[in-house]
N, C-alpha and C. Protein backbone atom coordinates (compact mmCIF):
# COMPACT_ATOMS: atom_id res chain seq x y z
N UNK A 1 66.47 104.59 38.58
CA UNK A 1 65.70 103.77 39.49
C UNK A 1 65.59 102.35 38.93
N UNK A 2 66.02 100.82 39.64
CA UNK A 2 65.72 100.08 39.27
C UNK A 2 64.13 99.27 39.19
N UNK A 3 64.25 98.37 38.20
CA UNK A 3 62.92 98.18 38.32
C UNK A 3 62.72 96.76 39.52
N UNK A 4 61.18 96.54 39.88
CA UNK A 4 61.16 95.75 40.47
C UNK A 4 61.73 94.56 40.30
N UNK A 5 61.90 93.81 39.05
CA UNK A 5 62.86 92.58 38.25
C UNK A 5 63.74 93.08 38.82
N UNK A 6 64.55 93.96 38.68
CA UNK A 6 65.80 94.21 39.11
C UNK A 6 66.26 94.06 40.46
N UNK A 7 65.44 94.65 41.32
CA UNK A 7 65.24 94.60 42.62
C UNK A 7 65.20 93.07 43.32
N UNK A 8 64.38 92.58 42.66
CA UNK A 8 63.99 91.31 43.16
C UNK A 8 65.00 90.15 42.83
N UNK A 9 66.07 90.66 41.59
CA UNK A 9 67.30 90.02 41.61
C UNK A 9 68.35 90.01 42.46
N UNK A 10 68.31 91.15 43.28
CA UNK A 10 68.81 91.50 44.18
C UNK A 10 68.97 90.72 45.23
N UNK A 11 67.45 90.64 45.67
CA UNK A 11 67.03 89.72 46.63
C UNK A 11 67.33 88.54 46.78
N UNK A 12 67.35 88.06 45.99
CA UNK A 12 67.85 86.51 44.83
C UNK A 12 69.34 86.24 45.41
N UNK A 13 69.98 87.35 44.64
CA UNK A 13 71.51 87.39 44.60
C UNK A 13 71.82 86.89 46.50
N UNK A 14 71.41 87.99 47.41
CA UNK A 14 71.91 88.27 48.51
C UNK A 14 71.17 86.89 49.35
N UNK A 15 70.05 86.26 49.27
CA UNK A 15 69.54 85.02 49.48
C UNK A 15 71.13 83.61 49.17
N UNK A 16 71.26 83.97 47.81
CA UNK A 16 72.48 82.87 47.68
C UNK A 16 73.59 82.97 47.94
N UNK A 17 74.20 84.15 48.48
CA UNK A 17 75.22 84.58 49.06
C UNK A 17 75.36 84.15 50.32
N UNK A 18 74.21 84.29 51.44
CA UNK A 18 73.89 84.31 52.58
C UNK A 18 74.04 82.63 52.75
N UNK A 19 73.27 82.08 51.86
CA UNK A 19 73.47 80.52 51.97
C UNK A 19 74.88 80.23 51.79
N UNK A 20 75.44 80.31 50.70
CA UNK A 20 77.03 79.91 50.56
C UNK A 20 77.59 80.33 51.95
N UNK A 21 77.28 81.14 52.27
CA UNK A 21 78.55 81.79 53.64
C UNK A 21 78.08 80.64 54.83
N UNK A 22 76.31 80.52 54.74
CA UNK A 22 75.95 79.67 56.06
C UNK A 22 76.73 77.80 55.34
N UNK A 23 76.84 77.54 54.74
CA UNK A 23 77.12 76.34 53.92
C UNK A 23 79.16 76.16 54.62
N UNK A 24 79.58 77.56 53.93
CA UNK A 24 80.95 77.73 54.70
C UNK A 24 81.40 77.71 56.26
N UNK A 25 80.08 78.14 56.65
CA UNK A 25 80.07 78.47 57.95
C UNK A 25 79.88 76.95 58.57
N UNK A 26 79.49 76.18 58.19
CA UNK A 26 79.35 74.67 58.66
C UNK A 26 80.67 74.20 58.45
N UNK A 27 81.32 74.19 57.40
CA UNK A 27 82.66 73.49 57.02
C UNK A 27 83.49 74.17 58.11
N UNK A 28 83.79 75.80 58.65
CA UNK A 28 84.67 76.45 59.49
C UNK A 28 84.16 75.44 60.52
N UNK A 29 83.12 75.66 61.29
CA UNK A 29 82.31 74.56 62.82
C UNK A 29 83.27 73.34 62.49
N UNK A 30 83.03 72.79 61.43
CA UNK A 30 83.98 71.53 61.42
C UNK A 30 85.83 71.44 61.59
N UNK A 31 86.01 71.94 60.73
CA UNK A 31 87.51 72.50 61.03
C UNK A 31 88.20 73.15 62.02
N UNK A 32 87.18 73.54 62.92
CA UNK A 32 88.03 74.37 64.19
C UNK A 32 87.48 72.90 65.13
N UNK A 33 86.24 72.37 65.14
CA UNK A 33 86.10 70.99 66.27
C UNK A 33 87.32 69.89 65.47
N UNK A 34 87.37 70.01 64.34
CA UNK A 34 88.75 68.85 64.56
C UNK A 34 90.47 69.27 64.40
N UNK A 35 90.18 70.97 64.59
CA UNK A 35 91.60 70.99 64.90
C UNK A 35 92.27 71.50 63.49
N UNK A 36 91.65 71.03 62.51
CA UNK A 36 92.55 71.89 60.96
C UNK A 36 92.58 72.96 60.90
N UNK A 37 93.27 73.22 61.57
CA UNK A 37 94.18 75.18 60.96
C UNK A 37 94.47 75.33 59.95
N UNK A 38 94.98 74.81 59.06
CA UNK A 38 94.80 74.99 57.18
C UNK A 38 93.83 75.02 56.59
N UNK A 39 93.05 73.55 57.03
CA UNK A 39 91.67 74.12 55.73
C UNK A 39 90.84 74.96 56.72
N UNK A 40 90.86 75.46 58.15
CA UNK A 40 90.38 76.82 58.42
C UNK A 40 90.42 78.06 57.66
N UNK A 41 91.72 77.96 57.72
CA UNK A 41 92.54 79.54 56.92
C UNK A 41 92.17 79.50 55.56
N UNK A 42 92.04 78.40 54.83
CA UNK A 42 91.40 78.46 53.49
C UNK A 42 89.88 78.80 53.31
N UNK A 43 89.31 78.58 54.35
CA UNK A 43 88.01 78.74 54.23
C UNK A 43 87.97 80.24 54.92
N UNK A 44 88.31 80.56 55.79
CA UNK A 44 88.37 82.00 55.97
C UNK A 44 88.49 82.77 54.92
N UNK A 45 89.49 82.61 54.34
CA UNK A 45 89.93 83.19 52.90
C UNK A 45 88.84 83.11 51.32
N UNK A 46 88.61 82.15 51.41
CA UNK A 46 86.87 81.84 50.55
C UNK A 46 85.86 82.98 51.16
N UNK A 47 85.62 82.80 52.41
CA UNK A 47 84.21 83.22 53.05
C UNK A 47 84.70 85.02 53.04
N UNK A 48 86.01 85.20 53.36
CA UNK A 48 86.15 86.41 53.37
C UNK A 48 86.09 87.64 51.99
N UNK A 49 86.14 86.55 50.77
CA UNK A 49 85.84 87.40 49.79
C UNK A 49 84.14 87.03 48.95
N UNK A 50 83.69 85.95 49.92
CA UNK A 50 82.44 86.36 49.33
C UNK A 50 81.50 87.14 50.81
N UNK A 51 81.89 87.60 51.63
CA UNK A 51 81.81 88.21 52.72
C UNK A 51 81.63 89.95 51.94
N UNK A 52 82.92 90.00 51.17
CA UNK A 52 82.79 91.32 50.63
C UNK A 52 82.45 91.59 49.72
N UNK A 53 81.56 90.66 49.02
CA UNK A 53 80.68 90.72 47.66
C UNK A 53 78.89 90.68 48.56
N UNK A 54 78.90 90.19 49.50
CA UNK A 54 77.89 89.83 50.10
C UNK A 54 77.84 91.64 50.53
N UNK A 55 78.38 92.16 51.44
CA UNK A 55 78.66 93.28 51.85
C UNK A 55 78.11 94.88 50.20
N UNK A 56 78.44 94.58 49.29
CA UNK A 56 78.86 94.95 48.25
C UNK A 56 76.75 94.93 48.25
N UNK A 57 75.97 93.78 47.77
CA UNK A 57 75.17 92.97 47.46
C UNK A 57 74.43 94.05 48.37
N UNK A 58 74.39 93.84 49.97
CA UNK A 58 73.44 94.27 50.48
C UNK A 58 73.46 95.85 50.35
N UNK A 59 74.45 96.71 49.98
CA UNK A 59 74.68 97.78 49.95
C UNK A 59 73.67 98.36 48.76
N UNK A 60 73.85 97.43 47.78
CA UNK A 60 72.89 97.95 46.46
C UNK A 60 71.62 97.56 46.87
N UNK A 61 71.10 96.73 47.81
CA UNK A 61 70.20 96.24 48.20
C UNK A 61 69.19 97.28 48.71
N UNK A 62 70.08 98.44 49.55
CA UNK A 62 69.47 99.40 50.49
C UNK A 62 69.17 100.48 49.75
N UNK A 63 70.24 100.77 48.53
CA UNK A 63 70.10 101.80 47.82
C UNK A 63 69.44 101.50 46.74
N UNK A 64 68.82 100.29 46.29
CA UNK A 64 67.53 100.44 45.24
C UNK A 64 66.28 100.66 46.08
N UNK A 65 66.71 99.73 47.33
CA UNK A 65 64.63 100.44 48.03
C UNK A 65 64.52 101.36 48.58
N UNK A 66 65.85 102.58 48.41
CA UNK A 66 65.47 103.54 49.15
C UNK A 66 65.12 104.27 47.54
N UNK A 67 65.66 103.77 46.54
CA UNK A 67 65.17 104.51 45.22
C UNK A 67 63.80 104.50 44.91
N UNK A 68 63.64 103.78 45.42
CA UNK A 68 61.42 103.90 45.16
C UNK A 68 61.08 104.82 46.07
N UNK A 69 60.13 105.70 44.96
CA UNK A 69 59.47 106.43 46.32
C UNK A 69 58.23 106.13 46.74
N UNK A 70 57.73 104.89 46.76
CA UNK A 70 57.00 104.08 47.67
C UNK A 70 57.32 102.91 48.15
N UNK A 71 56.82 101.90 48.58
CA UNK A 71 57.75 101.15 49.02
C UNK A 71 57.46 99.55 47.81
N UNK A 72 58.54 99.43 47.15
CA UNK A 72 58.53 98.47 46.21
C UNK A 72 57.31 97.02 46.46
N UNK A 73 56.36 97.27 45.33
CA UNK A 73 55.59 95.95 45.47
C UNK A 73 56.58 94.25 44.89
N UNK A 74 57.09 93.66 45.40
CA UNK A 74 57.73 92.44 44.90
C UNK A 74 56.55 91.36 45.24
N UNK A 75 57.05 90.39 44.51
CA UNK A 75 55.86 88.86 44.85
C UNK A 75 56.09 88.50 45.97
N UNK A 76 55.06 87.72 46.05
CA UNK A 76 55.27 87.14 48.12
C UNK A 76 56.28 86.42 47.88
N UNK A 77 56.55 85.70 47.21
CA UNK A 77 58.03 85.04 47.00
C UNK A 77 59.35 85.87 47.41
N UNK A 78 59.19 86.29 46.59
CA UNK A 78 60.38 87.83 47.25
C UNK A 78 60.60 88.62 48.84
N UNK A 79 59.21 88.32 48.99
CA UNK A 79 59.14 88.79 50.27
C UNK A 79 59.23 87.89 51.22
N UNK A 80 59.14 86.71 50.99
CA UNK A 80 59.47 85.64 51.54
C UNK A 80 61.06 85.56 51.65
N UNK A 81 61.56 85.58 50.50
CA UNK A 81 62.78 85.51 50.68
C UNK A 81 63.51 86.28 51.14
N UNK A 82 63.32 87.71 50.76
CA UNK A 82 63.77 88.56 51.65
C UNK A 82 63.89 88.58 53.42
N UNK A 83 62.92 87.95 53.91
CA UNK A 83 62.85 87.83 55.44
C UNK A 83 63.54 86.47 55.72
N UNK A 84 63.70 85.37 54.74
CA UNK A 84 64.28 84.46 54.89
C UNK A 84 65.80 85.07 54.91
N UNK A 85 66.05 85.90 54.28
CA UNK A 85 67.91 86.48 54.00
C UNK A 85 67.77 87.07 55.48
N UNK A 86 67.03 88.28 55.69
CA UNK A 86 67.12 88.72 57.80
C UNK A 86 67.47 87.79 58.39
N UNK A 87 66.65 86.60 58.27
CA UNK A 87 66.74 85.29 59.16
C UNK A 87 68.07 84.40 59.36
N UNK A 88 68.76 84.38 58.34
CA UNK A 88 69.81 83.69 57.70
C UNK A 88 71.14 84.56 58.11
N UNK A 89 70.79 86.27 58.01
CA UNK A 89 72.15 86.90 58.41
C UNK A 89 71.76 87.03 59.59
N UNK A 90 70.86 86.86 60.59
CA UNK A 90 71.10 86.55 61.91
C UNK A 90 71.83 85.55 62.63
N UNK A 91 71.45 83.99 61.83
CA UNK A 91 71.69 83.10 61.99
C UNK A 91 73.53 83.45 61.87
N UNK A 92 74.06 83.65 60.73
CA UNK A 92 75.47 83.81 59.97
C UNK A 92 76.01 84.26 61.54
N UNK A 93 75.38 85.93 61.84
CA UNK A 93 76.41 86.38 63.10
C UNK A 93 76.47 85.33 63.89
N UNK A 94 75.34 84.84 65.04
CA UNK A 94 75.39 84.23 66.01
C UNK A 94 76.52 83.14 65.56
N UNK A 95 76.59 82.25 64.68
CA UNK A 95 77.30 81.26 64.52
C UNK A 95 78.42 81.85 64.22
N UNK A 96 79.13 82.30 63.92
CA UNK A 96 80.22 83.51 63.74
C UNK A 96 80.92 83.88 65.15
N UNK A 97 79.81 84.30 65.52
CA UNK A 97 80.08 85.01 67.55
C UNK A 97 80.54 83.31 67.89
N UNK A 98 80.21 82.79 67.98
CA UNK A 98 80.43 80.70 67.95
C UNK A 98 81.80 80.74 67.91
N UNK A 99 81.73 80.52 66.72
CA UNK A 99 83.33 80.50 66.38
C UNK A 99 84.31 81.01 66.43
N UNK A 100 83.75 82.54 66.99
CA UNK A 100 85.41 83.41 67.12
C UNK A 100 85.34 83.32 69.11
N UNK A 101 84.33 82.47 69.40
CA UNK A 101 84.44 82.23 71.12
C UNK A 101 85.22 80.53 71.51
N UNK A 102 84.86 80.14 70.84
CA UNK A 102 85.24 78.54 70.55
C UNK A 102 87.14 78.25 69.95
N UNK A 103 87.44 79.51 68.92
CA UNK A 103 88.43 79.55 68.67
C UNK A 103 89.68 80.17 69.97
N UNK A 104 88.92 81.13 70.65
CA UNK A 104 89.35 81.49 71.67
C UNK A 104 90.25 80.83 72.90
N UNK A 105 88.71 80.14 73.25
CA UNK A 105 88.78 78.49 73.87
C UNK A 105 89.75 78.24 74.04
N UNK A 106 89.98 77.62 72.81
CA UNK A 106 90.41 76.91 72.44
C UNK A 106 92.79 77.57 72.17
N UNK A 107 92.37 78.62 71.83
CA UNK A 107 93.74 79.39 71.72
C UNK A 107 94.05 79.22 73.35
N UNK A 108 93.08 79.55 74.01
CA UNK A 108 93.97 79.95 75.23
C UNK A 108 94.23 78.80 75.92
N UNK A 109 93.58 77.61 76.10
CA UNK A 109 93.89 75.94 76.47
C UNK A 109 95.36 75.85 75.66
N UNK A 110 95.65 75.57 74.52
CA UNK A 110 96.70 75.27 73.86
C UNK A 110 97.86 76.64 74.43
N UNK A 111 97.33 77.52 74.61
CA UNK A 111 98.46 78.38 75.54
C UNK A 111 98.87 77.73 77.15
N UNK A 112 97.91 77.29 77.81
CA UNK A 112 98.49 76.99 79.21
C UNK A 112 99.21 75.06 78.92
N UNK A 113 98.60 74.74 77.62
CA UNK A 113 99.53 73.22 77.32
C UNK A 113 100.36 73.96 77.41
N UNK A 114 100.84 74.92 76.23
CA UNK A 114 102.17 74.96 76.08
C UNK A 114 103.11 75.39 77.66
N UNK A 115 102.48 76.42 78.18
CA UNK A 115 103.07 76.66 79.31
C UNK A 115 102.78 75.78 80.62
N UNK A 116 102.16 74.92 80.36
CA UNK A 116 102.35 73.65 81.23
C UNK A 116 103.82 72.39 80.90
N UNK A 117 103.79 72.44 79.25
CA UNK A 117 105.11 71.79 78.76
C UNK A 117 106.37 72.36 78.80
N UNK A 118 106.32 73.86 79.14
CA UNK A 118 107.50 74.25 79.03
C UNK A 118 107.63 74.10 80.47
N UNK A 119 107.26 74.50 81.62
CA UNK A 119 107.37 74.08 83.23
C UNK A 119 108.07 72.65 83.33
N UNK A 120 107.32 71.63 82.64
CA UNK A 120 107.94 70.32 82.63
C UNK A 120 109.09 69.84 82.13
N UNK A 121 109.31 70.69 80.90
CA UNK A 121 110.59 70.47 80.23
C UNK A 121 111.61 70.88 81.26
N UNK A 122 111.42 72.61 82.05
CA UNK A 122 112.66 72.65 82.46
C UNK A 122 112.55 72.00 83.48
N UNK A 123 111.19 71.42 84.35
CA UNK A 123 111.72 70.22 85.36
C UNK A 123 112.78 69.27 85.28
N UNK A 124 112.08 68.85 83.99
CA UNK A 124 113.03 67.67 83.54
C UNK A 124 114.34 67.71 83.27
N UNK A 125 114.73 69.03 82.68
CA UNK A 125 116.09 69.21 82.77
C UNK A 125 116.51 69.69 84.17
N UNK A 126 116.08 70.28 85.08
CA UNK A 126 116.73 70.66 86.23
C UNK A 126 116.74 69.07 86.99
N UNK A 127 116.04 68.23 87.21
CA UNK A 127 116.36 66.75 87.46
C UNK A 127 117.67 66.02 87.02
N UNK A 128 117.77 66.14 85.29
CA UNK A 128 118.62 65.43 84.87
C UNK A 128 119.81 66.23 85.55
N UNK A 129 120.03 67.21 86.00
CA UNK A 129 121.22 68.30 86.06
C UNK A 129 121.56 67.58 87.55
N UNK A 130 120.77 67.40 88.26
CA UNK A 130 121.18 67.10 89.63
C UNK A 130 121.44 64.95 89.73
N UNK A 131 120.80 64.49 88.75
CA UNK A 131 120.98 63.07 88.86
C UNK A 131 122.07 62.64 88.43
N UNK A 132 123.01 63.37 87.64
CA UNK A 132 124.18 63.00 87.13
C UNK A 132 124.91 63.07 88.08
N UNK A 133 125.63 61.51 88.06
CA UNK A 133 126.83 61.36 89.24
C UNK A 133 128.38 62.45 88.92
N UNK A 134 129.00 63.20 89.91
CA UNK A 134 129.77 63.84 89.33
C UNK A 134 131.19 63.04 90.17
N UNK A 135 132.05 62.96 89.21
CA UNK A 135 133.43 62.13 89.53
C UNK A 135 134.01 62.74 90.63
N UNK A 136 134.45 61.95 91.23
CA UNK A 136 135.26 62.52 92.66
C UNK A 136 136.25 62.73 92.18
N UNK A 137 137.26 63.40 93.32
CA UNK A 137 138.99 63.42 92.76
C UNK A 137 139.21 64.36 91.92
N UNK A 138 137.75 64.70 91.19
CA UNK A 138 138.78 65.29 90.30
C UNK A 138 138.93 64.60 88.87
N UNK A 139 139.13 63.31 88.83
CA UNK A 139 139.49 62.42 87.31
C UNK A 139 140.74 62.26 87.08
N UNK A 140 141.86 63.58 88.44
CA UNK A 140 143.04 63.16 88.09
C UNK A 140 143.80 61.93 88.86
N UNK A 141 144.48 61.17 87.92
CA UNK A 141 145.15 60.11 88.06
C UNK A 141 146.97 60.88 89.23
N UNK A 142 146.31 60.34 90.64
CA UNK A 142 147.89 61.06 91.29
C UNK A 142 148.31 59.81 91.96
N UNK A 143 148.26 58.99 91.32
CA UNK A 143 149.55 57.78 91.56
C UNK A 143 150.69 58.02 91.29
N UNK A 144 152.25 57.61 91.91
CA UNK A 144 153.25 57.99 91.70
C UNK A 144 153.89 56.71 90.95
N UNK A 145 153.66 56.38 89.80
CA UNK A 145 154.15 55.68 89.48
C UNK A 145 156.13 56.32 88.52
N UNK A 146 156.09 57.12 89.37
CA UNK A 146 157.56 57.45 88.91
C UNK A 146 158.30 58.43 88.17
C-alpha cells in the first residue's frame, strides 16, 4: 500500500502531464490553423508518447486509491489539484474532439480542391485538343513538278 506522500506524488505527476499535453495541445490548434503538416506529425508523435505515460500515470493513480481501505486523507492542496487534473482532462478531450473535427474540415475541403483541379485540368486539356488548327490536305505536297 502506498503511502499518502506517495499518493500525492501521483497526483503531482498526472497534474504535470495533463499540463504538458494541454501546452501541446495549443501548439497542434496552431499547426493545423496554419496548415503545417510536419510540425503537426511531430507533435502528434511527442503528445502521443507522453499520452501513454499519462495513461500509464493515471492507471497507478486508480490502483493506489483503491489500495486504501478508507478513502486517502491528502492536503487540500492535493485535493485541489486533483480536481484541477478532472478539469484539465476534460478540457484535453473537448479540445482534442476540436481538432480531430477541424482536421476533418479541413481534409475533406482540400479533397473537393483537388477534385475541383482535376475537372479543370482535364477541361483544359479537352480545350487545348479541340483549339489546335489541324492541316488540311493532308501536309502532302501533290504538285507535279515532274
Amino acid at each position: 500500500m502506498p503511502t499518502i506522500a506517495e499518493f500525492e506524488q501521483t497526483i503531482d505527476t498526472r497534474y504535470e502531464q495533463l499540463s504538458q499535453l494541454l501546452d501541446l495541445t495549443t501548439q497542434q490548434e496552431a499547426a493545423i490553423e496554419q496548415g503545417h503538416m510536419n510540425e503537426l506529425m511531430r507533435l502528434l508523435g511527442v503528445k502521443q508518447r507522453l499520452i501513454e505515460r499519462f495513461v500509464t500515470t493515471s492507471d497507478q493513480f486508480k490502483r493506489e486509491f483503491d489500495s486504501f481501505e478508507t478513502r486517502p486523507t491528502v492536503s487540500q492542496a492535493h485535493r485541489e489539484r486533483n480536481q484541477a487534473c478532472n478539469t484539465m482532462h476534460q478540457e484535453l478531450l473537448a479540445r482534442e474532439a476540436k481538432c480531430q473535427e477541424t482536421l476533418t474540415t479541413s481534409r475533406n475541403e482540400i479533397g473537393e480542391q483537388l477534385m475541383r483541379g482535376e475537372g479543370a485540368r482535364r477541361a483544359v486539356a479537352g480545350y487545348q485538343q479541340t483549339s489546335t488548327p489541324r492541316p488540311q490536305g493532308g501536309g502532302l505536297d501533290l504538285s507535279s513538278d515532274g
